[in-house]
Every structure is written in C-alpha cells, then in structure tokens.
C-alpha atoms as a PDB file:
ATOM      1  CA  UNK A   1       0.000   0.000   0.000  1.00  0.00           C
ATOM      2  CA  UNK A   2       1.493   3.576  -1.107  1.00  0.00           C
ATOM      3  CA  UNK A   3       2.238   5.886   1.953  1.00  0.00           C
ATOM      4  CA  UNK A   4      -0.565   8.997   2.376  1.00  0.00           C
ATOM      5  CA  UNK A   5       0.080  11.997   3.728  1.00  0.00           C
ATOM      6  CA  UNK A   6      -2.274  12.432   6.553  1.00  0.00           C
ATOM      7  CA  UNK A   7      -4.181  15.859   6.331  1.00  0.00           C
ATOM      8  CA  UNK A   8      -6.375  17.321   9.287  1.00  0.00           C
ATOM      9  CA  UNK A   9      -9.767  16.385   7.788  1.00  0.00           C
ATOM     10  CA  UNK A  10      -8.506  12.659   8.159  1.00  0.00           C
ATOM     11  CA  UNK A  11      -7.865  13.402  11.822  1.00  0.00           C
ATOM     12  CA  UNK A  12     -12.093  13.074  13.157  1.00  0.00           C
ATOM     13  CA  UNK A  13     -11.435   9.275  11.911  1.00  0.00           C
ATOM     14  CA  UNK A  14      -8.672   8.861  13.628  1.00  0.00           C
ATOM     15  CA  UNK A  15      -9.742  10.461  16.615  1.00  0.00           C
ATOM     16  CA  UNK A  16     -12.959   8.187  16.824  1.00  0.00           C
ATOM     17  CA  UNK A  17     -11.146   5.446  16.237  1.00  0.00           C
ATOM     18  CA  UNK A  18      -8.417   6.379  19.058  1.00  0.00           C
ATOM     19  CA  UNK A  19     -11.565   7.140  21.622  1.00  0.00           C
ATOM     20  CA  UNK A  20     -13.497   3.838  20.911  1.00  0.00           C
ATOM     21  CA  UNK A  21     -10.572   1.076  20.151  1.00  0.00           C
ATOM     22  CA  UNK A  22      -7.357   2.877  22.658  1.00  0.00           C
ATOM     23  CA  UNK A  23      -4.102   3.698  21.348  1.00  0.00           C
ATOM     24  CA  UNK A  24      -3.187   0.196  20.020  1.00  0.00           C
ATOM     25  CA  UNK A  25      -6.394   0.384  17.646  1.00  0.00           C
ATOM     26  CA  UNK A  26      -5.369   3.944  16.046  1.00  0.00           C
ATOM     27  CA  UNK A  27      -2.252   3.086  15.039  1.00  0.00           C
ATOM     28  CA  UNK A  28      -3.730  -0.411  13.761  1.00  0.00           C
ATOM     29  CA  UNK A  29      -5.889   2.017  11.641  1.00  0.00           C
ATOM     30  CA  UNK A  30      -3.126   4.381  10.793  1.00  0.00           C
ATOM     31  CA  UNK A  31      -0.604   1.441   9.847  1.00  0.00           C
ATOM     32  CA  UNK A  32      -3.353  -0.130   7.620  1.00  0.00           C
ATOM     33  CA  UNK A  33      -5.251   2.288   5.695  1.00  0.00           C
ATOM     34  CA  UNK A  34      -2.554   5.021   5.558  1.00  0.00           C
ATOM     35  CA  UNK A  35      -0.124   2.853   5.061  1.00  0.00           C
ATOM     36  CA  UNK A  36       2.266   4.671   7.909  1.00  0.00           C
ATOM     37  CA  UNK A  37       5.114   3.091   9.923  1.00  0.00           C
ATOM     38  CA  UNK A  38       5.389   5.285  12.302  1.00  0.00           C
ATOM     39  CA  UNK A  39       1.620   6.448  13.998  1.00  0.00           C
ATOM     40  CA  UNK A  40       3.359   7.509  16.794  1.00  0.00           C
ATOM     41  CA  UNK A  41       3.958  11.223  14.966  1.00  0.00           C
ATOM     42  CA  UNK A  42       0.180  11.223  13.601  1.00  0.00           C
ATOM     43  CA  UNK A  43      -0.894  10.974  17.010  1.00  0.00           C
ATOM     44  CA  UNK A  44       1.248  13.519  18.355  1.00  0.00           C
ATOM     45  CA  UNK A  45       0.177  15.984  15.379  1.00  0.00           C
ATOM     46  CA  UNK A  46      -3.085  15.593  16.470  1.00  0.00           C
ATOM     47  CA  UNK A  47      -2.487  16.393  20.456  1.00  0.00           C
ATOM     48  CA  UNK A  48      -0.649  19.350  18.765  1.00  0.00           C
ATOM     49  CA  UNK A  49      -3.668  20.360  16.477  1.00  0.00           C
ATOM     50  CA  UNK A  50      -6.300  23.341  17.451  1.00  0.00           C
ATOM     51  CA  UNK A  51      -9.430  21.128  17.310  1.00  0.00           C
ATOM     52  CA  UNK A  52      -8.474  18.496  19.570  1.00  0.00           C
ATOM     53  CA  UNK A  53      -7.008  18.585  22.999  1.00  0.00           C
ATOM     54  CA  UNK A  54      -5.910  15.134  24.742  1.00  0.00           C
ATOM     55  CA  UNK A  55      -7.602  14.659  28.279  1.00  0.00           C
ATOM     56  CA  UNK A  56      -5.039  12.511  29.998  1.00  0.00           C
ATOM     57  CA  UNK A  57      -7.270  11.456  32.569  1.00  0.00           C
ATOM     58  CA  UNK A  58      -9.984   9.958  30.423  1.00  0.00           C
ATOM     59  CA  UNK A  59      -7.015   9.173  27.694  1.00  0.00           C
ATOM     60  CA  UNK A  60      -9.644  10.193  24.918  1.00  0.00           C
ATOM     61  CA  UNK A  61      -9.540  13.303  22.597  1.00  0.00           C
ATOM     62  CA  UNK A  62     -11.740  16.360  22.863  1.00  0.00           C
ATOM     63  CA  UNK A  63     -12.925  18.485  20.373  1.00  0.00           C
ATOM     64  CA  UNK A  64     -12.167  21.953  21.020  1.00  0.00           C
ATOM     65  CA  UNK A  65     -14.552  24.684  20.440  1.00  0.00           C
ATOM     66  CA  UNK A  66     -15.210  25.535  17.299  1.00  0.00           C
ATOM     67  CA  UNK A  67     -15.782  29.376  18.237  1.00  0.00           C
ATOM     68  CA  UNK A  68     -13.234  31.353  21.337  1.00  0.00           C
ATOM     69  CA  UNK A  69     -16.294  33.451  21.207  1.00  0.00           C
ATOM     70  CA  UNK A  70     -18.839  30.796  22.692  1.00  0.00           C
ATOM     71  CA  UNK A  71     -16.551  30.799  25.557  1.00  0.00           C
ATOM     72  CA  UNK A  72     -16.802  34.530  26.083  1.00  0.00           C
ATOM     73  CA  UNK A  73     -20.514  35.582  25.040  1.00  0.00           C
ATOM     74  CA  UNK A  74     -23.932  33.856  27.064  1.00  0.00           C
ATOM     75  CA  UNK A  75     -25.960  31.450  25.194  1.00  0.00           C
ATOM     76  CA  UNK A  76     -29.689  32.540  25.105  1.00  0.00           C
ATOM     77  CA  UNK A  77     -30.105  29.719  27.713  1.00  0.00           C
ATOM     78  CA  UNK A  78     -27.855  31.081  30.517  1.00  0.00           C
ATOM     79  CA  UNK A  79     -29.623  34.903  29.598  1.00  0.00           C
ATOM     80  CA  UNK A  80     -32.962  33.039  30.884  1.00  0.00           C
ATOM     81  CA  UNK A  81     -32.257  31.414  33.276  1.00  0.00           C
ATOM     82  CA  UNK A  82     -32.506  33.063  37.005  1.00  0.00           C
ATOM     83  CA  UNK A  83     -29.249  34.238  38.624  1.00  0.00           C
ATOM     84  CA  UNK A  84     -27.103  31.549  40.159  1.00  0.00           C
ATOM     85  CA  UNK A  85     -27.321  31.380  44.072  1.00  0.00           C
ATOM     86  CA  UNK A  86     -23.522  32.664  44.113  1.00  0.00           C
ATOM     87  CA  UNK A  87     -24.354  35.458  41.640  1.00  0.00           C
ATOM     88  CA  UNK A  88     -24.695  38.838  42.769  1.00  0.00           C
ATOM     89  CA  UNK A  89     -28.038  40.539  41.730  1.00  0.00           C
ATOM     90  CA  UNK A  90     -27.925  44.073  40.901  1.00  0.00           C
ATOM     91  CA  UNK A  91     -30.657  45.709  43.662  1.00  0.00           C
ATOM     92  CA  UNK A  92     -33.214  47.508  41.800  1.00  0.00           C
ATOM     93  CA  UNK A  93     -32.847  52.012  41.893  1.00  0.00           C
ATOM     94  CA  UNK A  94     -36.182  53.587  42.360  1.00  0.00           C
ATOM     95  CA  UNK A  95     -37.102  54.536  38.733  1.00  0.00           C
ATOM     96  CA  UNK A  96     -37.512  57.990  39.003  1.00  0.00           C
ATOM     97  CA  UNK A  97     -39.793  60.006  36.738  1.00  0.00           C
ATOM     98  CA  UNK A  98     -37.510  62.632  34.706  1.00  0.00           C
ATOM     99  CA  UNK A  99     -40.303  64.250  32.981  1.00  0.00           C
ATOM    100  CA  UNK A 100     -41.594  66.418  34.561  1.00  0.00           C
ATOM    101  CA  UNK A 101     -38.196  67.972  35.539  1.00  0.00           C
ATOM    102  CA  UNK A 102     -37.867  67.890  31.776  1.00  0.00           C
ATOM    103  CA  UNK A 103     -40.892  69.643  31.075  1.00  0.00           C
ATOM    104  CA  UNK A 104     -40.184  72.435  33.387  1.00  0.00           C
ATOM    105  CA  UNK A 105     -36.829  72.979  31.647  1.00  0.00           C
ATOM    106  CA  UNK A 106     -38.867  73.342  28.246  1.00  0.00           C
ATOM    107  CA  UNK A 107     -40.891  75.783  29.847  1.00  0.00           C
ATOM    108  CA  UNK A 108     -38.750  77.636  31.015  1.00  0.00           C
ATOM    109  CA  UNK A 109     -36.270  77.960  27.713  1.00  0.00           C
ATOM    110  CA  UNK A 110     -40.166  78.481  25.385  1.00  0.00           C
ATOM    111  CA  UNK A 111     -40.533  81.512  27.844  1.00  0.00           C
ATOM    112  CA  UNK A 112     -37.028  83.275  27.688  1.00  0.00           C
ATOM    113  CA  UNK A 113     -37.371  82.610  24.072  1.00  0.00           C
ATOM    114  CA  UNK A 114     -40.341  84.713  24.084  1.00  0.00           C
ATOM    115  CA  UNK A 115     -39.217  87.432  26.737  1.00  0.00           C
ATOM    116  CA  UNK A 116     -35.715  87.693  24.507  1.00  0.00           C
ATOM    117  CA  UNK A 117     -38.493  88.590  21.078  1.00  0.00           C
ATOM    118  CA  UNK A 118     -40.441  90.958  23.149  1.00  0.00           C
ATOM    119  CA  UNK A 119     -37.331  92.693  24.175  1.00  0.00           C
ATOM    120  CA  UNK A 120     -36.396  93.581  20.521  1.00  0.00           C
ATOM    121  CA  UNK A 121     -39.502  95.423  20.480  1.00  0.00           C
ATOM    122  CA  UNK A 122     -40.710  96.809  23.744  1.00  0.00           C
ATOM    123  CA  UNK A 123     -38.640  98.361  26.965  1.00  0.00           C
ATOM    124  CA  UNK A 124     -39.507  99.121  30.211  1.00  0.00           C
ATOM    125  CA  UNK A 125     -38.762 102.421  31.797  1.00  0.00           C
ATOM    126  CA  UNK A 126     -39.175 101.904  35.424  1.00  0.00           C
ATOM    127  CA  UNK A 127     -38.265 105.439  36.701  1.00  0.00           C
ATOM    128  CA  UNK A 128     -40.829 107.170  34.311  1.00  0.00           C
ATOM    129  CA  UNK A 129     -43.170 104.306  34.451  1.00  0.00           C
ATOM    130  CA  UNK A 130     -43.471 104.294  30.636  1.00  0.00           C
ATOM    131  CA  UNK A 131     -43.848 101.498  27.973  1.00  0.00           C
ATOM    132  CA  UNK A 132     -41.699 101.832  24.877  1.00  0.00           C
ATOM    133  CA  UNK A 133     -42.409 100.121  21.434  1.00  0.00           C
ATOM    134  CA  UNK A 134     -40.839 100.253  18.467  1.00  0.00           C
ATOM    135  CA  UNK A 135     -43.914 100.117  15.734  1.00  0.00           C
ATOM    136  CA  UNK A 136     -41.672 100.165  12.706  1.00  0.00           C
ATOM    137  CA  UNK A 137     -39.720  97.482  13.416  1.00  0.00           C
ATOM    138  CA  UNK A 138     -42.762  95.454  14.676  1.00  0.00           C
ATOM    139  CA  UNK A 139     -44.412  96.169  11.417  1.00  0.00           C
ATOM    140  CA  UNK A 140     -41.386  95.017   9.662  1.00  0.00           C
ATOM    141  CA  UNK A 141     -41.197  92.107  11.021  1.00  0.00           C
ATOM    142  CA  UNK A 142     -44.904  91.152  10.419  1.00  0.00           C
ATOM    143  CA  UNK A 143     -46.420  91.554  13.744  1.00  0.00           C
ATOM    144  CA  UNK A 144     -49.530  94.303  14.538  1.00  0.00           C
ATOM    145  CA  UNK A 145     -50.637  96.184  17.727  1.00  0.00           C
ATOM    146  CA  UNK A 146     -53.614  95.758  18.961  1.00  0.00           C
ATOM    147  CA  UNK A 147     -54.180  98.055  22.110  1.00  0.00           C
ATOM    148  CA  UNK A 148     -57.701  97.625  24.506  1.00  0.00           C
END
C-alpha cells in the first residue's frame, strides 16, 4: 500500500477510532489504511492540532470549540435562566420620573425665548413708568398692535 500523507480532515477518523478502540487500535488504523510506519507522529500531530485537545485522565480526545467566542458571550439559555445562588443581583434604583423635571426645563427655555423677542420690540422704563415700542420694526417684522 502507497504511503498517504495524513491531512487534518482525516484526523475526526482517527480520533474516533483512538476514543473507541485505545491507542493500540489507532495506530492499527493508521498502519493499515494510511499505510504509515510510524503512527506515533500522527498521534502527536493531532495532540498538537487546534481542534483536539488530549484529556489525559480519560485518555480520549476532545474536540475543542469551534468558536473562542462561545466561551466569552452567554448562550440565550444562561440569559434566561434566574441568577445563580452565588451570583450577585444588581438591587433595583427607584425609577424615578424625569419628565416632569424635563418639562419644566422646556418651559422655562419656550418663555425666555419669548421674553428675549419681546425685548427687541418693547422696553420698560421703570423710573418714568413708561412702555416703549418700536412700531416700525414690529411692522417690519410682520407683527400688529392691537391696544384695549
């Protein structure tokens, strides 16, 4: 039998074969279908490899996670669930109502913007207790007195 290089998408078989069968039936496998002398180096390209890692304890092959990211972001299942006993639960802040602090604030700029247009127009003089308004410009700008 001619001597095949083995590639990474040859190592799932190998790997099932390792975790069912034990080290003696991979490199039966390797030494008969591959054609390698040597299975030894196979197996220790695999340990080496990014999608498996070797549990010594079990003395069976892991896939690795496909994604880093699954490690780092919650599944949709641990979102729903309730927080763990040893989980610290943010206490809940009064929800306090900003709008009506909001709505006095719009008042209040509506208003100056109104005061700051009637003061282009019309001025108090306290001391001789008159009322002074500028009729031209008022008619220029399109507004009209109307006087009771």
């Amino acid at each position: 039998m001619a001597k095949t290089v083995i590639r990474e998408e040859m190592f799932p078989e190998i790997v099932a074969e390792y975790n069912s069968g034990g080290k003696t039936a991979a490199y039966d496998l390797i030494r008969s279908k591959y054609g390698l002398k040597q299975p030894y180096f196979v197996l220790s390209r695999i340990k080496g490899s990014d999608k498996y890692v070797y549990n010594s304890e079990t003395d069976r092959f892991e896939e690795t996670q496909d994604n880093p990211a699954d490690e780092v972001f919650m599944s949709l299942e641990d979102l729903c669930q309730p927080p763990a006993a040893g989980h610290h639960a943010r206490k809940e802040e009064p929800i306090i109502d900003s709008r009506p602090a909001a709505m006095e604030k719009l008042v209040h700029e509506l208003i100056s913007d109104r005061l700051l247009t009637i003061s282009k127009y019309v001025a108090l003089d306290t001391s001789t207790r008159t009322i002074l308004i500028d009729q031209s410009s008022l008619s220029a700008d399109g507004y009209r007195i109307v006087t009771h």
